[in-house]
Structures are given as structure tokens and as C-alpha cells.
Protein backbone atom coordinates (compact mmCIF):
# COMPACT_ATOMS: atom_id res chain seq x y z
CA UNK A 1 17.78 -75.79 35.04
CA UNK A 2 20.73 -73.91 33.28
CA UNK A 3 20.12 -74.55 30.10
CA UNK A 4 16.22 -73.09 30.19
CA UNK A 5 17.07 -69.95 32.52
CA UNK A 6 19.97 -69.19 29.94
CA UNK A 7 17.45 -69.65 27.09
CA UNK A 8 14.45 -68.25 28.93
CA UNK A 9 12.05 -70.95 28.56
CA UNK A 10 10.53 -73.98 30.72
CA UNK A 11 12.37 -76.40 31.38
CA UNK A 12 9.31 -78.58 30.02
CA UNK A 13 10.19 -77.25 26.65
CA UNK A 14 14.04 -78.38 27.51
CA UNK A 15 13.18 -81.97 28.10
CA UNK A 16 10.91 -82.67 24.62
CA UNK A 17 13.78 -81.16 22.95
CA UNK A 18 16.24 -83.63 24.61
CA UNK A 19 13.46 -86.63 23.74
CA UNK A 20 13.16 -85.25 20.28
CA UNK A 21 14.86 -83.34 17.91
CA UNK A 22 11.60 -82.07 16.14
CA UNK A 23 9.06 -80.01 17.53
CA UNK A 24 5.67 -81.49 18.94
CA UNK A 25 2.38 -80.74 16.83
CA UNK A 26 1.02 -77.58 18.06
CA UNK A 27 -2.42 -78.30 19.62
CA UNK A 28 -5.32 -76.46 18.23
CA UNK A 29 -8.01 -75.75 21.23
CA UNK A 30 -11.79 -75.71 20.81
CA UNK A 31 -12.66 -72.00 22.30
CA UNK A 32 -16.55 -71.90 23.51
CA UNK A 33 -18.48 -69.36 21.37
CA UNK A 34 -20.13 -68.18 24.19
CA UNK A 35 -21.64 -65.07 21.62
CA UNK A 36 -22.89 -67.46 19.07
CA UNK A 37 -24.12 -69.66 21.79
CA UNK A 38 -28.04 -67.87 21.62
CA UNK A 39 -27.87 -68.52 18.24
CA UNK A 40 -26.95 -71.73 17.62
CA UNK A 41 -30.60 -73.18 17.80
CA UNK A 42 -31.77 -70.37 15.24
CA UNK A 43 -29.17 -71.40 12.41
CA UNK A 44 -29.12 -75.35 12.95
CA UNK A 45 -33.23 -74.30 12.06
CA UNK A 46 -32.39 -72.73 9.45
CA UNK A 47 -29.57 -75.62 7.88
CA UNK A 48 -31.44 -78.33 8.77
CA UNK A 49 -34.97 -77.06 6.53
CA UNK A 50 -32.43 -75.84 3.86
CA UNK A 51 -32.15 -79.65 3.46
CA UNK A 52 -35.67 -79.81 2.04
CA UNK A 53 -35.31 -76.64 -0.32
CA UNK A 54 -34.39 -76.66 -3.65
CA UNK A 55 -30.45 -76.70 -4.03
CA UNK A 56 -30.33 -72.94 -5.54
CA UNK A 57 -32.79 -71.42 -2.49
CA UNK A 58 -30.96 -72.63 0.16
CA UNK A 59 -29.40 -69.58 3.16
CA UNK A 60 -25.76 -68.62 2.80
CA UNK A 61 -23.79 -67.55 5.63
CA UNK A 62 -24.00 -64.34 4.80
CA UNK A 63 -28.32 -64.48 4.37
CA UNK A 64 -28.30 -66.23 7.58
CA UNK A 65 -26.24 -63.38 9.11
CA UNK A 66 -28.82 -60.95 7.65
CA UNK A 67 -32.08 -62.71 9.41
CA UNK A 68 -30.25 -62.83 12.57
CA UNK A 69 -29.40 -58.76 12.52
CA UNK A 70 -33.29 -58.78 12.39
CA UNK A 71 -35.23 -61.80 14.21
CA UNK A 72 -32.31 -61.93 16.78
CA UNK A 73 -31.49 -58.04 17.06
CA UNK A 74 -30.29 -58.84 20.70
CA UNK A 75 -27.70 -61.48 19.52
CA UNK A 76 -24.25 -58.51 18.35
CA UNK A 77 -22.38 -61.00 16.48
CA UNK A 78 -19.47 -60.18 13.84
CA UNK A 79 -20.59 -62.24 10.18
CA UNK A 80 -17.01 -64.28 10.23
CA UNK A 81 -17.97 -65.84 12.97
CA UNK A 82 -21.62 -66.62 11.39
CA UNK A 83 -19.65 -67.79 8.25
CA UNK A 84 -17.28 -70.39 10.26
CA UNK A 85 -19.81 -71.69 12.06
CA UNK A 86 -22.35 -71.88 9.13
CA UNK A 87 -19.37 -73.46 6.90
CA UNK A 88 -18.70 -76.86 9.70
CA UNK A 89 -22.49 -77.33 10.41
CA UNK A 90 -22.80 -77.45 6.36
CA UNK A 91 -20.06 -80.04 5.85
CA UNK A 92 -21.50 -81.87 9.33
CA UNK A 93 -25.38 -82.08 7.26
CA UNK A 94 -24.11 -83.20 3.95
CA UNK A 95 -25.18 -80.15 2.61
CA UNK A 96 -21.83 -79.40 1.07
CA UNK A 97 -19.80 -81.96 -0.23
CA UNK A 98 -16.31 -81.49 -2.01
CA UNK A 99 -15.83 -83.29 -5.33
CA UNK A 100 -12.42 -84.36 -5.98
CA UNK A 101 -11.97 -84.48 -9.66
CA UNK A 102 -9.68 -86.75 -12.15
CA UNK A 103 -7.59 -84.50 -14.66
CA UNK A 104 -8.50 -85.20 -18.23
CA UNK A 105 -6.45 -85.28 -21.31
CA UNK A 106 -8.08 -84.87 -24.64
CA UNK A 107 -7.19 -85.95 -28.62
CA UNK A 108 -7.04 -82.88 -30.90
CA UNK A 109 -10.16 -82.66 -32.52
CA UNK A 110 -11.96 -84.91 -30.72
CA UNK A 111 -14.45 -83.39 -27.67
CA UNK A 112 -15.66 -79.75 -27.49
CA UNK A 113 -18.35 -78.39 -24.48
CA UNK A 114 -21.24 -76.09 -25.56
CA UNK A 115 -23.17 -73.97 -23.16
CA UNK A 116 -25.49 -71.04 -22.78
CA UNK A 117 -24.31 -68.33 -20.31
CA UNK A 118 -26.40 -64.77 -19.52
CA UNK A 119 -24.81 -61.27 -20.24
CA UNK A 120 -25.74 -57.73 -20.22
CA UNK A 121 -25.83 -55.26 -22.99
CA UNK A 122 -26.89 -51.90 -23.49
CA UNK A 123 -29.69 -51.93 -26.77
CA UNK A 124 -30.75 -48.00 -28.19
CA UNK A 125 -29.88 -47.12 -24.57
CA UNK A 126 -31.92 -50.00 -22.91
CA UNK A 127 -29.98 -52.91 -20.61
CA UNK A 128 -31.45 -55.76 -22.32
CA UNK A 129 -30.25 -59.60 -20.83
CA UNK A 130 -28.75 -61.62 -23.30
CA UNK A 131 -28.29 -65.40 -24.11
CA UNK A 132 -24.70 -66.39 -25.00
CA UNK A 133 -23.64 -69.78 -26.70
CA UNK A 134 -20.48 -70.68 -26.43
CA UNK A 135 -18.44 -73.45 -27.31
CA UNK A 136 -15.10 -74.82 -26.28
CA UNK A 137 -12.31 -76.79 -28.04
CA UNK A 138 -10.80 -79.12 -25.51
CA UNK A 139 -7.83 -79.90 -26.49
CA UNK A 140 -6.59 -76.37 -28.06
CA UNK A 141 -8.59 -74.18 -25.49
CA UNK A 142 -9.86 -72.06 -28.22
CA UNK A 143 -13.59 -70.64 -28.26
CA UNK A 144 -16.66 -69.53 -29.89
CA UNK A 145 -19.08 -66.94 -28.35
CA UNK A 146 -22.19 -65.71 -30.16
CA UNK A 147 -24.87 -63.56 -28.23
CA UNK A 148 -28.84 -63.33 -28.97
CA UNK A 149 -31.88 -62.57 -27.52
CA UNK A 150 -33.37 -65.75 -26.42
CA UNK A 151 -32.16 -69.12 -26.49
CA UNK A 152 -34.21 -70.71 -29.17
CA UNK A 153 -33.35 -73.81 -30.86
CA UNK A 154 -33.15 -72.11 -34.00
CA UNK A 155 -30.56 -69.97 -32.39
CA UNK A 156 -29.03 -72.97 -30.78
CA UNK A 157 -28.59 -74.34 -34.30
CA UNK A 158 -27.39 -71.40 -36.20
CA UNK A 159 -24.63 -70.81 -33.61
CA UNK A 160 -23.24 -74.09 -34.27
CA UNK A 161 -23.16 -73.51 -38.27
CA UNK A 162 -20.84 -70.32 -36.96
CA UNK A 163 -18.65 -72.29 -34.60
CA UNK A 164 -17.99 -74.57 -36.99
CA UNK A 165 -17.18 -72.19 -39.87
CA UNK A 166 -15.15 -70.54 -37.43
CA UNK A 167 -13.00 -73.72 -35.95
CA UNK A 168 -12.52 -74.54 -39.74
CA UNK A 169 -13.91 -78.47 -38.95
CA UNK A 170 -16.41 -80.40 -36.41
CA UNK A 171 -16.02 -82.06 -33.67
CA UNK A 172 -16.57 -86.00 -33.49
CA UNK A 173 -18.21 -85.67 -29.58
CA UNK A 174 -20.14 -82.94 -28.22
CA UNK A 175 -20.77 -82.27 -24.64
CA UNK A 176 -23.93 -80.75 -23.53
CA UNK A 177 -26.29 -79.76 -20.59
CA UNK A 178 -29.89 -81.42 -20.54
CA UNK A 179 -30.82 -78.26 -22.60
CA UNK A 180 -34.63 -78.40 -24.08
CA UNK A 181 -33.31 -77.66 -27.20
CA UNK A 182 -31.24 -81.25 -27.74
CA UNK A 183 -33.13 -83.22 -24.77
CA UNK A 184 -36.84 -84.08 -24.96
CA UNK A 185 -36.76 -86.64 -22.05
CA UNK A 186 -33.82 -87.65 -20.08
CA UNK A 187 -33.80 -91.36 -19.72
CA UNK A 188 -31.82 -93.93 -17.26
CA UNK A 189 -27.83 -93.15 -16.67
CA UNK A 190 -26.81 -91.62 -19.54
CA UNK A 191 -29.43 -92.24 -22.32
CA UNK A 192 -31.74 -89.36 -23.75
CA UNK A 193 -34.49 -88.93 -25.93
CA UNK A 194 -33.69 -86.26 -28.40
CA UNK A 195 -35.50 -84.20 -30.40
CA UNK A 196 -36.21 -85.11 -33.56
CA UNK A 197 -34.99 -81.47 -34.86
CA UNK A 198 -31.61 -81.77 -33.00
CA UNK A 199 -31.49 -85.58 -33.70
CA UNK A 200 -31.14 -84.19 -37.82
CA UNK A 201 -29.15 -81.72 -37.36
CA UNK A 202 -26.53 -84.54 -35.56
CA UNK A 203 -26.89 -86.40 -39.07
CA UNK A 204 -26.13 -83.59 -41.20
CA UNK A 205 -23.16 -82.82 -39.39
CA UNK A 206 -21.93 -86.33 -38.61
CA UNK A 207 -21.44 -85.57 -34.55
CA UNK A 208 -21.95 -87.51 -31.50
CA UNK A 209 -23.51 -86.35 -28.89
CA UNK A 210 -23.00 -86.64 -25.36
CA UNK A 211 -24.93 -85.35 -21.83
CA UNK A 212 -24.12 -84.76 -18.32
CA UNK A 213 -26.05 -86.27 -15.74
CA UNK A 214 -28.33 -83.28 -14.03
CA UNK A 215 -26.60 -80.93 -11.43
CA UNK A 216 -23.54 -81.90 -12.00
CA UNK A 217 -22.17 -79.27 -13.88
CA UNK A 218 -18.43 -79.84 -13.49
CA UNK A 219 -18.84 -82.81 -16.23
CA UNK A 220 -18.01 -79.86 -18.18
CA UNK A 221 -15.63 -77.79 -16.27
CA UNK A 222 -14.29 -76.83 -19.60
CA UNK A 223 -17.20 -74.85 -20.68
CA UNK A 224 -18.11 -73.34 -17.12
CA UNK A 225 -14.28 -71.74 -17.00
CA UNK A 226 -14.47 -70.38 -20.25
CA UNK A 227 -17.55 -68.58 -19.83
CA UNK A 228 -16.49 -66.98 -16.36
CA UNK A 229 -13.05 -65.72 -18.32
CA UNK A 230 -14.33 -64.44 -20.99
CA UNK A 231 -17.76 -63.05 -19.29
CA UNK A 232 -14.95 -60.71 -17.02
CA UNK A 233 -11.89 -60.13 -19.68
CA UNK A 234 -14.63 -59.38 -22.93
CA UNK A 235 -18.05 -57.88 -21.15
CA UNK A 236 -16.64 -55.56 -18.87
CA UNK A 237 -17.24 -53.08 -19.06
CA UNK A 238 -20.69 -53.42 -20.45
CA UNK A 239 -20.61 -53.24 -24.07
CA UNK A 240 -22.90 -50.95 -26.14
CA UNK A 241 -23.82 -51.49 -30.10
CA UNK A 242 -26.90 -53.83 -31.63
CA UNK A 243 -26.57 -57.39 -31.80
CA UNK A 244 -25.23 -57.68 -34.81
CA UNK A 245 -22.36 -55.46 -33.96
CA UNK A 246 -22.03 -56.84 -30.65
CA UNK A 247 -21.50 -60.26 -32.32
CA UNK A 248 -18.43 -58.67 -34.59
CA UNK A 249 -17.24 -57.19 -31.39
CA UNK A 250 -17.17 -61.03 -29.98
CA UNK A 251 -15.19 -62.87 -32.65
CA UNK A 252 -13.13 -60.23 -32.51
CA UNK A 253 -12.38 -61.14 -28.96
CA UNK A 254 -12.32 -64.93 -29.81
CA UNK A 255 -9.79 -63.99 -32.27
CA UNK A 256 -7.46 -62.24 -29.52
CA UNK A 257 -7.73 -65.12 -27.38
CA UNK A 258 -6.46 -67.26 -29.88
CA UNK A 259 -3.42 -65.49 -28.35
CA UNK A 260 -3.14 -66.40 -24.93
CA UNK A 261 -1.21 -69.23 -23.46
CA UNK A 262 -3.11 -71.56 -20.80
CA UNK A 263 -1.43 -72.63 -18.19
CA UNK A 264 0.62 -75.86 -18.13
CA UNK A 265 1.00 -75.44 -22.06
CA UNK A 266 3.55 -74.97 -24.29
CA UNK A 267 1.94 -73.03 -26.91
CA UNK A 268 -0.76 -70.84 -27.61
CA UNK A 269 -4.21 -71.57 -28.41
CA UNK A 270 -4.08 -70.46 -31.80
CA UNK A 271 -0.79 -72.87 -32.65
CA UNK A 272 -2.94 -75.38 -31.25
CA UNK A 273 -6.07 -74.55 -32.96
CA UNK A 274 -4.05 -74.88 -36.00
CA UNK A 275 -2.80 -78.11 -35.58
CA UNK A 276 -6.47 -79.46 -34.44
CA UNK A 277 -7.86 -78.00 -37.48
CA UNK A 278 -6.47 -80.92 -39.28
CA UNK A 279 -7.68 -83.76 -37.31
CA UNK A 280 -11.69 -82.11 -37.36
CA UNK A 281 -14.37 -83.55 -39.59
CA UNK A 282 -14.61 -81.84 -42.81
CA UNK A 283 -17.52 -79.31 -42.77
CA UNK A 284 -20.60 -80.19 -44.60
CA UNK A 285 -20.80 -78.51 -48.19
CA UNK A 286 -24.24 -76.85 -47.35
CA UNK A 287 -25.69 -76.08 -44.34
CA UNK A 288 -28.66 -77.51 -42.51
CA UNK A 289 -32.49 -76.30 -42.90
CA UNK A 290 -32.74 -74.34 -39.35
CA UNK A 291 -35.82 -72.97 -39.71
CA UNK A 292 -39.06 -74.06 -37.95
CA UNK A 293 -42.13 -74.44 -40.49
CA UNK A 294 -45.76 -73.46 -40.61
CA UNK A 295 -47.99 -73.02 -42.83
CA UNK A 296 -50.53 -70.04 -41.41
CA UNK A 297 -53.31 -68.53 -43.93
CA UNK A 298 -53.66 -64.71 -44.36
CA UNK A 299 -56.69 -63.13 -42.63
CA UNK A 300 -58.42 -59.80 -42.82
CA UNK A 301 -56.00 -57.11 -41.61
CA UNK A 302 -52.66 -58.55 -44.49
CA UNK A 303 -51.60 -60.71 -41.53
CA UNK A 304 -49.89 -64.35 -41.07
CA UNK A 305 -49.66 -65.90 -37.31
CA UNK A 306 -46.22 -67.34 -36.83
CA UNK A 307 -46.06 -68.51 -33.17
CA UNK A 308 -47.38 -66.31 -31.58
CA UNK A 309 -47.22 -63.05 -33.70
CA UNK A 310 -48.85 -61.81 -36.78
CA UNK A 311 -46.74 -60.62 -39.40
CA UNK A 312 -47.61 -58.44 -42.45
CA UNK A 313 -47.78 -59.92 -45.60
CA UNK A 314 -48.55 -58.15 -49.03
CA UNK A 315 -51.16 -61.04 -50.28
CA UNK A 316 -54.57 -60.86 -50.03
CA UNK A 317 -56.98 -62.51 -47.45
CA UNK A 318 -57.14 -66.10 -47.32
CA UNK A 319 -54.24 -67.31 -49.44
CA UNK A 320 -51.84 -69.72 -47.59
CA UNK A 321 -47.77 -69.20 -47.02
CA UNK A 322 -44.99 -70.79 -46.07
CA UNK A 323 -43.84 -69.23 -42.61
CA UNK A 324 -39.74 -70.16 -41.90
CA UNK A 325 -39.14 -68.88 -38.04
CA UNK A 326 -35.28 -68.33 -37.67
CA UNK A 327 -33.25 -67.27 -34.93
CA UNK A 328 -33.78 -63.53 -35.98
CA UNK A 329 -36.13 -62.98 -38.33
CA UNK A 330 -39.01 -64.41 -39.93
CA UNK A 331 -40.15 -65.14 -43.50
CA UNK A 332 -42.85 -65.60 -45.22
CA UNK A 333 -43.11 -67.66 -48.69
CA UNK A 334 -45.64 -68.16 -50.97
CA UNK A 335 -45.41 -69.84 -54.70
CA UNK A 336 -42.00 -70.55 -54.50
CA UNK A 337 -40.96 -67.17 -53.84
CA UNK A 338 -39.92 -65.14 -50.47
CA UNK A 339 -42.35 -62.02 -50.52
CA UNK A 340 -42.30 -60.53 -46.74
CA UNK A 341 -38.94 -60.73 -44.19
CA UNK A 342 -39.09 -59.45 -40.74
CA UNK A 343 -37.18 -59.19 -37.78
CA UNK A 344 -38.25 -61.83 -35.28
CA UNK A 345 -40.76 -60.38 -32.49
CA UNK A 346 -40.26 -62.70 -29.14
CA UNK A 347 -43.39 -60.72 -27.13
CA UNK A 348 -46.59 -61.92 -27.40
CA UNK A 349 -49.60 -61.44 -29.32
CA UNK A 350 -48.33 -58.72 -31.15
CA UNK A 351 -48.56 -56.98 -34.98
CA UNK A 352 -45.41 -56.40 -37.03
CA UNK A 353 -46.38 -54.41 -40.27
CA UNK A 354 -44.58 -52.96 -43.40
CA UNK A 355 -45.85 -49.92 -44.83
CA UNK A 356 -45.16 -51.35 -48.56
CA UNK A 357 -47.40 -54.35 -47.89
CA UNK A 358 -50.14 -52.05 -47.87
CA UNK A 359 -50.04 -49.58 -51.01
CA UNK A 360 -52.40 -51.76 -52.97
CA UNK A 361 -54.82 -51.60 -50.12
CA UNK A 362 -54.27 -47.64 -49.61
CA UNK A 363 -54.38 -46.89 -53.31
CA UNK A 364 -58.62 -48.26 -52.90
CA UNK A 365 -58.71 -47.00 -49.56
CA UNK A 366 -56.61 -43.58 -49.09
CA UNK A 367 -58.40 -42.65 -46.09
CA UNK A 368 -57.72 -45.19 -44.14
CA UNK A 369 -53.96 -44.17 -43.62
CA UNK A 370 -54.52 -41.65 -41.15
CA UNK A 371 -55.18 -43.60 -38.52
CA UNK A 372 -53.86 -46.29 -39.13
CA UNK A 373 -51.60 -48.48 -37.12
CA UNK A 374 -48.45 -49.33 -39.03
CA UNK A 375 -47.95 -45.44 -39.66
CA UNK A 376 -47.85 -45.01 -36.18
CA UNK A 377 -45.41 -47.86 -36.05
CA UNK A 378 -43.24 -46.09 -38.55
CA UNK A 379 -43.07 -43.07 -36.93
CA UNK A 380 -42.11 -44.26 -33.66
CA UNK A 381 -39.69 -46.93 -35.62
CA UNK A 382 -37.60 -43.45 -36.37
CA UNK A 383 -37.96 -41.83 -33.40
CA UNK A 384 -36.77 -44.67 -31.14
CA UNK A 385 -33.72 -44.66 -34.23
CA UNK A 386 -33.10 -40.96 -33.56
CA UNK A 387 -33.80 -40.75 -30.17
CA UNK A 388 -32.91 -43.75 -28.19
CA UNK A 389 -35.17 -46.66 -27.00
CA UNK A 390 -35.17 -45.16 -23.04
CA UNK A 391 -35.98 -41.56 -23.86
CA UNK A 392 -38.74 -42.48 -26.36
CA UNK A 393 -40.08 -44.87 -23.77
CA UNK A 394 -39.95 -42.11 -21.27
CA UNK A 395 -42.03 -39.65 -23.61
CA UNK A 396 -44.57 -42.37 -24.60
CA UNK A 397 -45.05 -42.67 -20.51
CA UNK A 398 -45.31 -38.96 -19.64
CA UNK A 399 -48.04 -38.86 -22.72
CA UNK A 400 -50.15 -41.26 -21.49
CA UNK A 401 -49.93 -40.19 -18.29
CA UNK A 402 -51.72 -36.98 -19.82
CA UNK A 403 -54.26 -39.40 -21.38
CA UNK A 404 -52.69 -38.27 -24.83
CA UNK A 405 -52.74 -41.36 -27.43
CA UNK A 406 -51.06 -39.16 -30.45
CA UNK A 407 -47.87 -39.64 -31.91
CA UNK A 408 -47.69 -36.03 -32.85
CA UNK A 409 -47.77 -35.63 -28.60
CA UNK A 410 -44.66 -38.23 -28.57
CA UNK A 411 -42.45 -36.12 -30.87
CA UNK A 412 -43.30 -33.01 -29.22
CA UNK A 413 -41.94 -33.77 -25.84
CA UNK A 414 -39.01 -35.66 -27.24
CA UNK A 415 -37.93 -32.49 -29.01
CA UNK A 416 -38.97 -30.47 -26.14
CA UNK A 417 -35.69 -29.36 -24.90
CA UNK A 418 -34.46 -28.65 -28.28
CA UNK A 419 -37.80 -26.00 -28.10
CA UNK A 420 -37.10 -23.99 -25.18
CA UNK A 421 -35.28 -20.40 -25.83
CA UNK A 422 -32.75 -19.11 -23.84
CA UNK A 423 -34.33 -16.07 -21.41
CA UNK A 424 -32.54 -12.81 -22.42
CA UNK A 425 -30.87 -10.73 -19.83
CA UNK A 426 -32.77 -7.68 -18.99
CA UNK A 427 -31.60 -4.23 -20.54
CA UNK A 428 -30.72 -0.81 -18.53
CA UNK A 429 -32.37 1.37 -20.31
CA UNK A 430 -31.68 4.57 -18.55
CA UNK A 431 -30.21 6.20 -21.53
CA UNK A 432 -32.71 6.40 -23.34
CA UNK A 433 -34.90 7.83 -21.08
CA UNK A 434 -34.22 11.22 -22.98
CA UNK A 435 -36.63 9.62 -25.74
CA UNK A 436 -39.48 9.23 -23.55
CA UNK A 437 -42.76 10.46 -25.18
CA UNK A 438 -45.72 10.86 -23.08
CA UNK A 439 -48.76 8.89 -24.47
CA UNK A 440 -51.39 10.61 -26.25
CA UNK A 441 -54.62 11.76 -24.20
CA UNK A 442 -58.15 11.13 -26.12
CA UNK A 443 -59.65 13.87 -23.37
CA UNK A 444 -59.22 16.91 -26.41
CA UNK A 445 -61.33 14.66 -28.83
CA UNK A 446 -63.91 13.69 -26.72
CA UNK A 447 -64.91 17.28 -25.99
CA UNK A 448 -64.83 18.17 -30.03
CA UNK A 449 -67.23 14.79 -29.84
CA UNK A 450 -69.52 16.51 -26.66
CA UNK A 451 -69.54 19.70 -28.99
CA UNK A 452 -71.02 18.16 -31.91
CA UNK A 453 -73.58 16.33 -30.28
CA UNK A 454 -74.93 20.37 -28.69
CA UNK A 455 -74.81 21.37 -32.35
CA UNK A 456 -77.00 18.42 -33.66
CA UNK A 457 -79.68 19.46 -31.16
């Protein structure tokens, strides 16, 4: 009894610490959510048909919380509590499980991740989505990033051409997603049917290939890391320039990486790219055909369908090319010979023309370039150069909107503002007010005119 009213606590307290030296566990109470309680039946609803929805449409806490502040306006209840709640029913329904992984060690020179990852760009003023490949050494850390427009397989292939150049070697195993590109059918466990295209390519470069199973993308944490780091240390903020300089801008960064020191290593990634560089494959001594082949015939208006597109082509009707499709442009062969290159279109059903394909045709025909469609091509080619893809967009809008189809009408508003005069301030012009002449009267010569007339009579 002395020893807790000297100390100031129960003498319960007193008599564990006599039995024991160390504390007793602390006991952790389940409180009643008497708030939530309304509730309860609305979100178990909600979890339990989130169990039949497809794994990337199924409610956060947070969307959950949002539904209620509308369908259950009477129910005032904070979102942590929503989130807590949300986060033990989830774990209670098997709809989130925790994966414990095994750390991996890797040989130099041996395994390397590839993915695709999305990033934003600003294009001649537009925000244009972009498809990123990016590959991953293993066991030095270091990285490859290359951005285009879509994700084709010719641009799959021609980004691994660059990796390798820049690694200096191949890899003997590459890791990849089920990507439609490599994959044609995936088979039982690990075993795919690849594409023929993709199956070459793996011969030409002497590489294995190897593919997670589906959904389970921390087969290749690697990969998913590096993408996240160098999505938030190299695209913010959100880089301006054309592909091609964005993709200078990007090795660039891979380069200054090559400076960094991971975590739990002892030197940085470019010492141990170095010493990896020795242990790749030797790189092939010419590269592999990427292109995808067709062989389209020239119709009526100097135009070859590849995919989807026609293309200008300075040969007359009829005659058959050779059409190569690569990752960013497109070219057209005929006798042995390349004689039309074009940037590659990826919209649909639409006509990409050269002026110089057609000055055979115009010298017979000089009348028919007035109207016609790849001059208006060419002039809005240079205005969306001088003025920016938005504002040219903008003007080609606010002209049709005025049903007016003329480019003439394009460049007029886009140099609008460049038209308008600045007002001029007004004048006091009381001094010269002493200069004020009083304007002439005709009153004088229409009576000389009256007197004629009596005289004539």
C-alpha cells in the first residue's frame, strides 16, 4: 500500500511488477463503430460484387467513400475510418493478398527485364501519350529508355537494336510480359507460342526468352521499379521537343544514371555496367530486317495502301512496289531502288502526299493544282511548323465553324492578332481652332444658275 501511494499508481500495477520484471502486453480493445454501423451492409455490397469484377475495376476505399457521400448522404462519416474498415474486410474476402517475395541475385550479363510504360509529352504544343520501352540490366542496374508513338512490333524491335548498341553486348535471357508483340498464344505454365517475327529476331540475336505468368507482374520487379524512378526523376516536369529530340534528351538521362549508386551496392551502375559489358554476347555484325512487308499496287490518284494508309508514290498507275512499314516511317521500293519515304501515319484511312511526286502529272495537267489536295497539305504542313499544332487546330475549328473550307481563311485568323493596329489616342485640338475655315456655300452659284435659265427664255 506504500509503495503504490508513494509512486501514485494501483497497487494492481505493484503486484505484476513484483510477479514480473517485464511489463504485460498492452491489450488492444475492439471499439464499436457505432457511425460506420449504417453502413456496413452498403460496403460488404459493394466488396463482395467487386469479387466478380475485373481485378483493375474493382472500388477503393476512397471510391467507396465517394458513393457513400452520395447514396448514403445521411451516414457523416470521416474517409479514414472508410479506409480501415474497407482495408480488414479486403484481407477477410481474399481480395487482397500480400506476396512475400524471395530476393534474387543475378550473374553479370546474364538476365535483363523489358517493358512498355506510358508518358506524357508536349508535341508542336499538343500533350500527346507516349509508349516507352525500357529495358533493365539486372545485375548492374543500368537502363535503356526509348519513347514512340505506339507500341508496334516494329518499334518493339528497333528499340532493342538501340539497347543493345547502347549496353555494348546482349543479354543471354530476356524477361518479358505476355506482350502481343513476342506472344501469339500463351500456352500451359510457362510455354508460349511466339510469333514467327519475334521468334527470328531471337535467332539473329542469339537470346533466350523468357515470360511471366499473367498478372503477376512482380516476376519482374526489376523493370516495374525502374520505370516508376525514372518516369518521376526524368519526365517531370513534362518535357517538350519532337520525338526525336525527346529520345536524345532520354539517353542523356540513361547516361546520368549510369551515376547513381543503388542501394546495398558498392559501386555505381556505370562501374558495374562496365564490368558486365564483358561477360554480354557479342553484338551481331548487322542488324536484323525490322520492317513489315507488302507488296500494294499503285492506283489512280499516285497512291500505295500500306496498312491502312495510302502513301504517295511518284510511279504511274498500276505498277507494283515494295512497301517496308518501320517503326517511323514508311518506304516504298520499286526495281531495286527506294523512290518515296514518309513519316509513318498511325490514323486511319488517310492520304500522305509529296508535292514532288506529282510534277510529271502537273506539268500535263497545270490546272489541276489549284485545288488540289496535297497543296493544301503543304500549306498547313508550314503553318502547323510556324504556328504550333494547338493554335492551328484552333483556327481550322473557328473556320469551319463559319462553314469556311479555305486555307487562305486558316492563315488569316492565325495571323489575326499580328493584323490588328493599335487605336491612337485622341488629339486636343483646341489650338488650332484659329485655322478654322468655314465651308464653302453653293447658295451664290445656284442663283447665277436660276439667272441663266430667265435669260434662255
Amino acid at each position: 500500500m506504500g509503495v503504490a501511494k508513494k509512486l501514485s499508481v494501483h497497487r494492481r500495477m505493484v503486484r505484476e511488477a513484483i510477479g514480473s520484471a517485464l511489463p504485460r502486453p498492452r491489450k488492444k480493445p475492439e471499439r464499436p463503430r457505432w457511425k460506420l454501423k449504417a453502413a456496413v451492409q452498403f460496403v460488404d455490397a459493394i466488396l463482395e460484387a467487386d469479387r466478380k469484377a475485373p481485378r483493375k475495376q474493382r472500388h477503393t476505399a476512397h471510391r467507396i467513400w465517394t458513393r457513400m457521400q452520395h447514396e448514403l448522404p445521411e451516414c457523416k462519416i470521416a474517409e479514414r475510418t472508410v479506409r480501415e474498415y474497407v482495408h480488414d474486410r479486403k484481407i477477410a474476402l481474399g481480395l487482397m493478398v500480400r506476396e512475400t517475395c524471395v530476393p534474387q541475385s543475378y550473374a553479370w550479363g546474364v538476365e535483363a527485364q523489358m517493358d512498355w510504360y506510358e508518358a506524357y509529352a508536349d508535341l508542336a504544343g499538343e500533350r500527346v501519350k507516349l509508349q516507352v520501352f525500357a529495358m533493365r540490366s539486372m545485375a548492374s542496374g543500368a537502363a535503356f529508355h526509348c519513347a514512340y508513338l505506339h507500341a508496334t512490333q516494329q518499334a518493339f524491335l528497333e528499340a532493342h537494336e538501340l539497347a543493345f548498341t547502347y549496353f555494348g553486348g546482349v543479354f543471354r535471357k530476356l524477361r518479358y510480359d505476355n506482350l502481343t508483340s513476342a506472344v501469339k498464344k500463351i500456352l500451359r505454365g510457362h510455354r508460349r507460342e511466339e510469333t514467327a517475327r519475334f521468334v527470328a529476331f531471337r535467332s539473329h540475336w542469339r537470346f533466350e526468352a523468357e515470360f511471366c505468368t499473367p498478372t503477376e507482374p512482380h516476376e519482374k520487379g526489376g523493370i516495374e521499379g525502374e520505370a516508376g524512378y525514372f518516369r518521376r526523376n526524368h519526365w517531370v516536369p513534362v518535357p517538350e521537343a519532337a520525338v526525336a529530340d525527346l529520345n536524345r534528351q532520354l539517353l542523356i538521362a540513361c547516361q546520368h544514371d549510369e551515376h547513381r549508386l543503388i542501394a546495398g551496392r558498392d559501386q555505381t551502375v556505370g562501374a558495374a555496367m562496365v564490368i558486365e559489358r564483358e561477360h554480354l554476347l557479342p553484338l551481331a555484325t548487322e542488324g536484323a530486317d525490322l520492317a513489315q512487308t507488302s507488296f500494294p499496287t499503285v492506283n489512280g490518284l499516285g497512291c500505295a495502301k500500306v496498312l491502312t494508309n495510302a502513301y504517295s508514290v511518284p510511279l504511274p498507275a498500276g505498277a507494283q512496289v515494295q512497301a517496308k512499314a518501320y517503326a517511323s516511317i514508311i518506304e516504298l521500293w520499286h526495281a531495286g531502288r527506294c523512290v518515296a519515304r514518309h513519316e509513318r501515319c498511325y490514323r486511319r484511312q488517310q492520304q500522305i502526299l509529296d508535292l514532288e511526286h506529282y510534277l510529271d502529272v502537273l506539268y500535263r495537267k497545270p490546272g489541276a493544282l489549284a485545288g488540289s489536295k496535297l497543296l493544301e497539305q503543304k500549306r498547313l504542313l508550314k503553318l502547323s511548323h510556324k504556328h504550333g499544332h494547338q493554335k492551328l487546330q484552333a483556327a481550322v475549328e473557328t473556320a469551319l465553324s463559319s462553314s469556311c473550307y479555305d486555307a487562305a481563311a486558316v492563315h488569316h485568323l492565325l495571323n489575326a492578332e499580328d493584323l490588328r493596329h493599335a487605336e491612337c489616342e485622341a488629339i486636343d485640338v483646341g489650338a488650332l481652332e484659329r485655322y478654322a475655315r468655314p465651308l464653302p456655300v453653293m447658295l451664290e452659284y445656284d442663283q447665277l444658275l436660276s439667272a441663266r435659265l430667265c435669260r434662255c427664255r
